[in-house]
PDB file of N, CA and C in Angstrom:
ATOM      1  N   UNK A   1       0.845  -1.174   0.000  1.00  0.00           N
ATOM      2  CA  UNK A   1       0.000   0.000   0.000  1.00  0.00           C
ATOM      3  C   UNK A   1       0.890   1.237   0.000  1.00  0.00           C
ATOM      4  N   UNK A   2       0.487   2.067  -0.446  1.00  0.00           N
ATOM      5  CA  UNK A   2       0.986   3.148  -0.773  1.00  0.00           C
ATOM      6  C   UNK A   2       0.429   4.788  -0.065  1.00  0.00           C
ATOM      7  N   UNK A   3       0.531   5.339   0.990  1.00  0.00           N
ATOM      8  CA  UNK A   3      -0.031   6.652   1.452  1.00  0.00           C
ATOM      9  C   UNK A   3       0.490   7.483   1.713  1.00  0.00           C
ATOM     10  N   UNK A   4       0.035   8.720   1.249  1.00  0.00           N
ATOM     11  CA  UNK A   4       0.348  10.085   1.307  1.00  0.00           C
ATOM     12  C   UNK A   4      -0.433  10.586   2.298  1.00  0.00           C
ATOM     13  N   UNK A   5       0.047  11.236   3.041  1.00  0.00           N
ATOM     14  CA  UNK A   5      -0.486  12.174   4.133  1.00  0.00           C
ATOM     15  C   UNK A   5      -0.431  13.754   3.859  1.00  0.00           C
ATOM     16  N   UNK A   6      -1.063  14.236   4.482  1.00  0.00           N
ATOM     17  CA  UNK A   6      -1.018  16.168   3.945  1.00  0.00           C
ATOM     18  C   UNK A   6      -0.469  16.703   2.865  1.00  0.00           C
ATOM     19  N   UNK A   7      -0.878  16.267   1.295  1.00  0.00           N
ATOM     20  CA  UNK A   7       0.266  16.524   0.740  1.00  0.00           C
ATOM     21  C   UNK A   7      -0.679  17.988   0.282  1.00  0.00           C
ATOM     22  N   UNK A   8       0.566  18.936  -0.207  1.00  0.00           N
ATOM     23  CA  UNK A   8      -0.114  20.339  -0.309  1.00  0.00           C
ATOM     24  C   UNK A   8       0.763  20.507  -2.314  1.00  0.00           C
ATOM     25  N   UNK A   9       0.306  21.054  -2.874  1.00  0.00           N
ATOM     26  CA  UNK A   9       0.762  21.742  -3.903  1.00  0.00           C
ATOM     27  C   UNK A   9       0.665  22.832  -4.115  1.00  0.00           C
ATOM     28  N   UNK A  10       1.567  23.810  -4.491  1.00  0.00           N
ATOM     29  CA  UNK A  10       1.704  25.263  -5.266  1.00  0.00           C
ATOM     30  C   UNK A  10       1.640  25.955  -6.215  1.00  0.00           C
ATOM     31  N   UNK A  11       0.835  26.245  -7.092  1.00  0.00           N
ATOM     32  CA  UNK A  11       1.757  26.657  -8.272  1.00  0.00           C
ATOM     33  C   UNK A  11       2.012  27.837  -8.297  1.00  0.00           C
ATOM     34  N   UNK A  12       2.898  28.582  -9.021  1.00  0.00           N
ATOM     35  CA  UNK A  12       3.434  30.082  -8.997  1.00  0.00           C
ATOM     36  C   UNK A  12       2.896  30.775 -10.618  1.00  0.00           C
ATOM     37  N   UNK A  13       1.909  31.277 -10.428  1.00  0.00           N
ATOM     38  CA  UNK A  13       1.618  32.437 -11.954  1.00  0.00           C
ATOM     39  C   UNK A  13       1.926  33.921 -11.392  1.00  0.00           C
ATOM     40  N   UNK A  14       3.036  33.802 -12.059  1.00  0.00           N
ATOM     41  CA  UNK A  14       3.583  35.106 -11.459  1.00  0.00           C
ATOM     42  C   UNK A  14       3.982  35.675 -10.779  1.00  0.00           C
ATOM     43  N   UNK A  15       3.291  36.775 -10.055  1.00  0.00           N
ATOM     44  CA  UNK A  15       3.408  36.721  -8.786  1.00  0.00           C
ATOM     45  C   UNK A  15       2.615  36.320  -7.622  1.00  0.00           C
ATOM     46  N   UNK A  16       1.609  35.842  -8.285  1.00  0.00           N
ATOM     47  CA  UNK A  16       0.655  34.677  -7.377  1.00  0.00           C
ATOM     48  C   UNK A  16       0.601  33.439  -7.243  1.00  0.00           C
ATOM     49  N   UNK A  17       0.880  32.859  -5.677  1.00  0.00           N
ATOM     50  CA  UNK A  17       1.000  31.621  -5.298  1.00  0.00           C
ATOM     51  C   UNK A  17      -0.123  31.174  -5.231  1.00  0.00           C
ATOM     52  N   UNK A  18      -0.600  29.803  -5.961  1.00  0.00           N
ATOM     53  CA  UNK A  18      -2.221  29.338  -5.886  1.00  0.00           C
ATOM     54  C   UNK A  18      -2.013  27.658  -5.388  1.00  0.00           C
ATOM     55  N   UNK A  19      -2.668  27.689  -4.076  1.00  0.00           N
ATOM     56  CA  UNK A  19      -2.602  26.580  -3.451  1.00  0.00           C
ATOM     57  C   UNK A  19      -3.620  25.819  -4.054  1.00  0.00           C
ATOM     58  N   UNK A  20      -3.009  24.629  -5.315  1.00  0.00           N
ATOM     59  CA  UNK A  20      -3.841  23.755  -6.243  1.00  0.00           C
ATOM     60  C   UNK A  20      -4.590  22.015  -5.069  1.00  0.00           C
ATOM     61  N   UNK A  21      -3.617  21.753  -3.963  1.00  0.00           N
ATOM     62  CA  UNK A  21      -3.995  20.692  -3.342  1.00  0.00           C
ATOM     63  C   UNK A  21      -3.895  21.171  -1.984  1.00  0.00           C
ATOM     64  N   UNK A  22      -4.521  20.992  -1.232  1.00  0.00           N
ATOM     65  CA  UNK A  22      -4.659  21.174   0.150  1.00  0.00           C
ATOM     66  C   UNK A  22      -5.150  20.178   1.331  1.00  0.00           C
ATOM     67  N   UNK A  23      -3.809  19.966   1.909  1.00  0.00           N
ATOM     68  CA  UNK A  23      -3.788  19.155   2.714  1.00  0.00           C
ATOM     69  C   UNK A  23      -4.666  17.610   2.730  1.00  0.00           C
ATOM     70  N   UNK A  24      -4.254  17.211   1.013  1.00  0.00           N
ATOM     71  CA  UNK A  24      -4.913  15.989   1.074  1.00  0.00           C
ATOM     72  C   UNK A  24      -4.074  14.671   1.358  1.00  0.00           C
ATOM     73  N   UNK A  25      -5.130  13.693   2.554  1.00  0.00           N
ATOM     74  CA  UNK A  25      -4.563  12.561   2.106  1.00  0.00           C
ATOM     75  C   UNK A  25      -5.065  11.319   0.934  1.00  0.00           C
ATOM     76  N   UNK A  26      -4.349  10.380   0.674  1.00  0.00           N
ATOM     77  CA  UNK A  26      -4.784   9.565  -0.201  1.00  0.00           C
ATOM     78  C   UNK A  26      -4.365   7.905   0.057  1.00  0.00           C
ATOM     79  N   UNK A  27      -4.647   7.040  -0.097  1.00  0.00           N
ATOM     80  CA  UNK A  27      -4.134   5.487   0.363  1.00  0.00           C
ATOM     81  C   UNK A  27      -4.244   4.786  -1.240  1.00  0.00           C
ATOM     82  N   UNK A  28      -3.198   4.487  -1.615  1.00  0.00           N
ATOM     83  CA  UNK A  28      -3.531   3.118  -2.492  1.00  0.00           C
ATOM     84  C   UNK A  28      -3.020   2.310  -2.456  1.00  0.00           C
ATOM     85  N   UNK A  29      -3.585   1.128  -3.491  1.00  0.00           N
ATOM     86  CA  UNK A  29      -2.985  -0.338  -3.099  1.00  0.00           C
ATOM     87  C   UNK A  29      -2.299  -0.629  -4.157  1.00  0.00           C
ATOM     88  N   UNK A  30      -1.177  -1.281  -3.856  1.00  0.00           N
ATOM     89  CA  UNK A  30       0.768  -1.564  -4.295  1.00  0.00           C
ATOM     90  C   UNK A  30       0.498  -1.718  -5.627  1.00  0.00           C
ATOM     91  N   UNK A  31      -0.638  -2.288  -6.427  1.00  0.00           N
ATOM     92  CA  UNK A  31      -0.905  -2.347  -7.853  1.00  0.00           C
ATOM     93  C   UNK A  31      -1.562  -1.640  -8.401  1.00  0.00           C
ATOM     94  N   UNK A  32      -1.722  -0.870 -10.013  1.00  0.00           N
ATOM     95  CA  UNK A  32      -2.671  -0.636 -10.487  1.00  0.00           C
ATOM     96  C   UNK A  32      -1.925   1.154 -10.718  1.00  0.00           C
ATOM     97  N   UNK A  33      -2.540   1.801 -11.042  1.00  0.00           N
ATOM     98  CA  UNK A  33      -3.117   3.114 -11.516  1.00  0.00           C
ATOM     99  C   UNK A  33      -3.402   3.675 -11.447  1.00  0.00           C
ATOM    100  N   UNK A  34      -3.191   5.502 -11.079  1.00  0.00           N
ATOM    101  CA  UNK A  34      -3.697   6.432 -10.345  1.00  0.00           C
ATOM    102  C   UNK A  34      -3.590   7.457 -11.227  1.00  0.00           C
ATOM    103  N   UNK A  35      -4.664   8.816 -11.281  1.00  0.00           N
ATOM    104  CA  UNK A  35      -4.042  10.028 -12.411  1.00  0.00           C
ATOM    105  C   UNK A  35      -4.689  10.792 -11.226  1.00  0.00           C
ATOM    106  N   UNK A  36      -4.249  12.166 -10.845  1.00  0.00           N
ATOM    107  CA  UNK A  36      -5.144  13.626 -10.679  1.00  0.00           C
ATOM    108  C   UNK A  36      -5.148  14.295 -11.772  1.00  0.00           C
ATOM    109  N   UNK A  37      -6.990  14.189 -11.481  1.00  0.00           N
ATOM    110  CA  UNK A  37      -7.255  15.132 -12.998  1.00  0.00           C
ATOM    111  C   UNK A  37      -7.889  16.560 -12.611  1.00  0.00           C
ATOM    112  N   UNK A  38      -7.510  17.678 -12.948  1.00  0.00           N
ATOM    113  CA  UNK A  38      -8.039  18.514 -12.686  1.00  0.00           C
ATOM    114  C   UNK A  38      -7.974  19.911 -14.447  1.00  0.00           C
ATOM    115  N   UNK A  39      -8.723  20.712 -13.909  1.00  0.00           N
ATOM    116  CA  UNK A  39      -8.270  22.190 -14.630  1.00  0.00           C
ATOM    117  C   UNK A  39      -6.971  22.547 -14.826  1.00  0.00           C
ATOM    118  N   UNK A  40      -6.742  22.458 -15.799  1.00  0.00           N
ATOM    119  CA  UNK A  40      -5.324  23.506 -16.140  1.00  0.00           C
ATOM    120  C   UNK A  40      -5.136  25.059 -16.257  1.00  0.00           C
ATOM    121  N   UNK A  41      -4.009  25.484 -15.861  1.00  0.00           N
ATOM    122  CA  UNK A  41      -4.183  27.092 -16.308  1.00  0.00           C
ATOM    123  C   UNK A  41      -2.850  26.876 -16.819  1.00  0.00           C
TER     124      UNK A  41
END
């Protein structure tokens, strides 16, 4: 198994920092396939 705890992401446009993930956790299992799909900018 595989888990992430609080993970946070950033991205930087410019001069604005935009917190894209927030404080998520997630669990998966040792096989198989995962994507985050979201909006792009």
């Amino acid at each position: 198994m595989i888990k992430l705890e609080k993970v946070n992401k950033y991205f930087n446009s410019g001069k604005n920092k935009i917190h894209i993930i927030k404080n998520t956790t997630l669990e998966m299992e040792s096989t198989g396939l995962v994507a985050i799909l979201g909006k792009s900018r």
